[in-house]
Protein backbone atom coordinates (compact mmCIF):
# COMPACT_ATOMS: atom_id res chain seq x y z
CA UNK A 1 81.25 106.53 92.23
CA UNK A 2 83.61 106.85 95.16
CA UNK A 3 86.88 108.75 94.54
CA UNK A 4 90.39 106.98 95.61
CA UNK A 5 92.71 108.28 97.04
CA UNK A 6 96.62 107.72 96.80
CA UNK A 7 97.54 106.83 100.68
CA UNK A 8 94.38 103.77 100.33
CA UNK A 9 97.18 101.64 98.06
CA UNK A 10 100.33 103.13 100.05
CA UNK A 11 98.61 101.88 103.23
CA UNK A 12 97.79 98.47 102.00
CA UNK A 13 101.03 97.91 100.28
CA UNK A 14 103.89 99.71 102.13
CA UNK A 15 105.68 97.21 104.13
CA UNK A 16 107.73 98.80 107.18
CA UNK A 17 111.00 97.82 108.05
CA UNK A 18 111.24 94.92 110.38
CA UNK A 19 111.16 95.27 114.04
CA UNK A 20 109.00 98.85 113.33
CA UNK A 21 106.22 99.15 115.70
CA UNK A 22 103.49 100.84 113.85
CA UNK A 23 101.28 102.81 115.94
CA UNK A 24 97.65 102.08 116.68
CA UNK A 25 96.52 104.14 114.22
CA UNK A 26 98.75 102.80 111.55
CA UNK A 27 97.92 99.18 112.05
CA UNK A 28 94.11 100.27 111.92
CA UNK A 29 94.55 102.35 108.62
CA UNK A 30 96.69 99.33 107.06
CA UNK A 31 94.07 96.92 108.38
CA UNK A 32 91.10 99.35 106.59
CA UNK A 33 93.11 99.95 103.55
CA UNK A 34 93.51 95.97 102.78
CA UNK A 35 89.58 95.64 103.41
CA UNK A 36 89.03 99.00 100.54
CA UNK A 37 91.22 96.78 98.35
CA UNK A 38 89.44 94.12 98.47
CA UNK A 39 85.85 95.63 98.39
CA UNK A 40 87.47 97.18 94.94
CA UNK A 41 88.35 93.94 93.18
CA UNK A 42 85.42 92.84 93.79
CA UNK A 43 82.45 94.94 93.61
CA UNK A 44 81.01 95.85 90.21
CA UNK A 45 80.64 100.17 91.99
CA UNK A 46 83.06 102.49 90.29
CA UNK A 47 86.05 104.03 91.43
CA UNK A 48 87.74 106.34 90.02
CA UNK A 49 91.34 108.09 90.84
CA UNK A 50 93.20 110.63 89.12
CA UNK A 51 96.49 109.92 87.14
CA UNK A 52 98.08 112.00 89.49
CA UNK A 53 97.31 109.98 92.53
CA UNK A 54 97.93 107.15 90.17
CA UNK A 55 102.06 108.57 89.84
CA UNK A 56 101.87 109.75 93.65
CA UNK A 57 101.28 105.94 94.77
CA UNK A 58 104.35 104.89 92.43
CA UNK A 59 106.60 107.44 93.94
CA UNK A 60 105.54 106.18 97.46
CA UNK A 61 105.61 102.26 96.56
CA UNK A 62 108.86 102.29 94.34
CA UNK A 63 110.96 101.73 97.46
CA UNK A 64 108.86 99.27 98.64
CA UNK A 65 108.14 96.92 96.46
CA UNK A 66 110.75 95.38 93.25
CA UNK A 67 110.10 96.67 90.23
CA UNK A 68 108.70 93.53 88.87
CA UNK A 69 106.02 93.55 91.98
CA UNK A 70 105.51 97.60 91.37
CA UNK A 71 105.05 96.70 87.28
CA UNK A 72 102.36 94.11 87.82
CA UNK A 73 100.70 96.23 90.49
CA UNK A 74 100.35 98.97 87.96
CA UNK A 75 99.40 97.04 85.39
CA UNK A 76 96.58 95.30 87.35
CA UNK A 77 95.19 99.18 88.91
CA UNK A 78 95.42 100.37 85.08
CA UNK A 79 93.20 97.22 83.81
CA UNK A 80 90.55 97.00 86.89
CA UNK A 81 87.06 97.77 85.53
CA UNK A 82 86.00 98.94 88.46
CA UNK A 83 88.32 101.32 88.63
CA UNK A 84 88.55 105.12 86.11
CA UNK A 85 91.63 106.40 85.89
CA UNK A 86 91.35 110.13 84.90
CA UNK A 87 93.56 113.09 83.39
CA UNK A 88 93.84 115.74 85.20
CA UNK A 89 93.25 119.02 83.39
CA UNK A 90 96.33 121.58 83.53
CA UNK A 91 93.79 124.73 84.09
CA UNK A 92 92.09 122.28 86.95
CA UNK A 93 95.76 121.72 88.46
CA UNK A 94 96.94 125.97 88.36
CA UNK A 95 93.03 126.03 90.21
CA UNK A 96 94.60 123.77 92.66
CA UNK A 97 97.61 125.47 93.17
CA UNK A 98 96.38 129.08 93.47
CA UNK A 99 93.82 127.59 96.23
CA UNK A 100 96.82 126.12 98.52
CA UNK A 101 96.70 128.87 100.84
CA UNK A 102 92.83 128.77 100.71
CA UNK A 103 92.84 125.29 102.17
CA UNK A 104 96.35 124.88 103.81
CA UNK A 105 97.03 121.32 101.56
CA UNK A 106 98.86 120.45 98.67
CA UNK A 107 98.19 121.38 95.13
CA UNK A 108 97.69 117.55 94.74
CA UNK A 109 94.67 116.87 96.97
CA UNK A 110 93.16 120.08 96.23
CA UNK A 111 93.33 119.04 92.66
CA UNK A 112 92.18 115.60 93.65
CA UNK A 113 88.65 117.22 95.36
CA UNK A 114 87.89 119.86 92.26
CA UNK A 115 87.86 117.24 89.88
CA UNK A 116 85.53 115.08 92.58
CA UNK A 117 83.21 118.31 92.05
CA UNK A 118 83.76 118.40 88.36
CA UNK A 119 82.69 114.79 88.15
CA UNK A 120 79.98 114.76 90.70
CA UNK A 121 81.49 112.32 92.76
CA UNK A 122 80.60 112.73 96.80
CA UNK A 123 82.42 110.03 98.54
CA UNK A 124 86.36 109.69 98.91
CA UNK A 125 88.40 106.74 100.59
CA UNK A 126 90.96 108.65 102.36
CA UNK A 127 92.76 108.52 105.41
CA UNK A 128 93.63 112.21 105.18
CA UNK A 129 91.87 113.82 107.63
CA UNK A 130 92.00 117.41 106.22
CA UNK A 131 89.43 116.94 103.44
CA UNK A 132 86.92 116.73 106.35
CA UNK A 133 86.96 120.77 105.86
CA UNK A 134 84.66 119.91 102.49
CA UNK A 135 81.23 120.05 103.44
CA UNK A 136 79.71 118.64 99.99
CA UNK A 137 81.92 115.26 99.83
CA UNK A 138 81.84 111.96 102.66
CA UNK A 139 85.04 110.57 103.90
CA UNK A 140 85.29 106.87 104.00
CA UNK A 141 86.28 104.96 106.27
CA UNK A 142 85.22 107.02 109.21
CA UNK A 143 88.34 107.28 111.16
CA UNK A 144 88.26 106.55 115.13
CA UNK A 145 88.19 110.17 116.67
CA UNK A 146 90.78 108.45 119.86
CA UNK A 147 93.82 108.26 117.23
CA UNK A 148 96.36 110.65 117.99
């Protein structure tokens, strides 16, 4: 099972505002993102993401695509069979929030690798380089080290 994270769908479906030059390492991660998508609808592995990444890639994609878009987009995440879409235990969440300091991220991707290690899962696609610090779990895609 590989663990999904929230900036995978804001990547692939966050449009930027014409005439916006994206950087290098933008255009790669958007590029990378589409290609995760893909691989998703149609593989028969599991994914799995947390509700809370679920509402995190709402917030992000609200202002980017119309609500109709956004409604259809949810509804087709929440109905993939490839994809398990998990609670997130409150006890699991004041865990992630007393370890902030600990690992200098939010409560939300803290949250987001303890339930990884409560369900045994060892491989995230992420773009966020900062859960490189966890020795036990693979980031996916390996991003280009020559990215600012």
């Amino acid at each position: 099972m590989i663990y999904l994270d929230a900036n995978i769908f804001v990547y692939a479906y966050f449009k930027p505002k014409k005439g916006k030059i994206l950087s290098e390492k933008i255009q790669w991660c958007k590029q990378e993102a589409k290609e995760i998508i893909k691989k998703i609808n149609g593989e028969e592995k599991k994914y799995c993401i947390s509700l809370m990444q679920l509402s995190e890639v709402v917030n992000l994609l609200k202002s980017a695509m119309s609500w109709e878009d956004l409604q259809k987009f949810i509804m087709g995440l929440i109905s993939n069979k490839s994809i398990e879409i998990v609670e997130m235990p409150k006890l699991m969440y004041i865990n992630a929030i007393n370890r902030i300091s600990d690992y200098n991220m939010d409560s939300n991707d803290i949250s987001a690798y303890l339930l990884m290690k409560e369900k045994k899962i060892k491989q995230i696609y992420t773009f966020d380089r900062h859960y490189e610090i966890f020795p036990d779990i693979i980031c996916l895609p390996k991003i280009p080290l020559n990215f600012k």
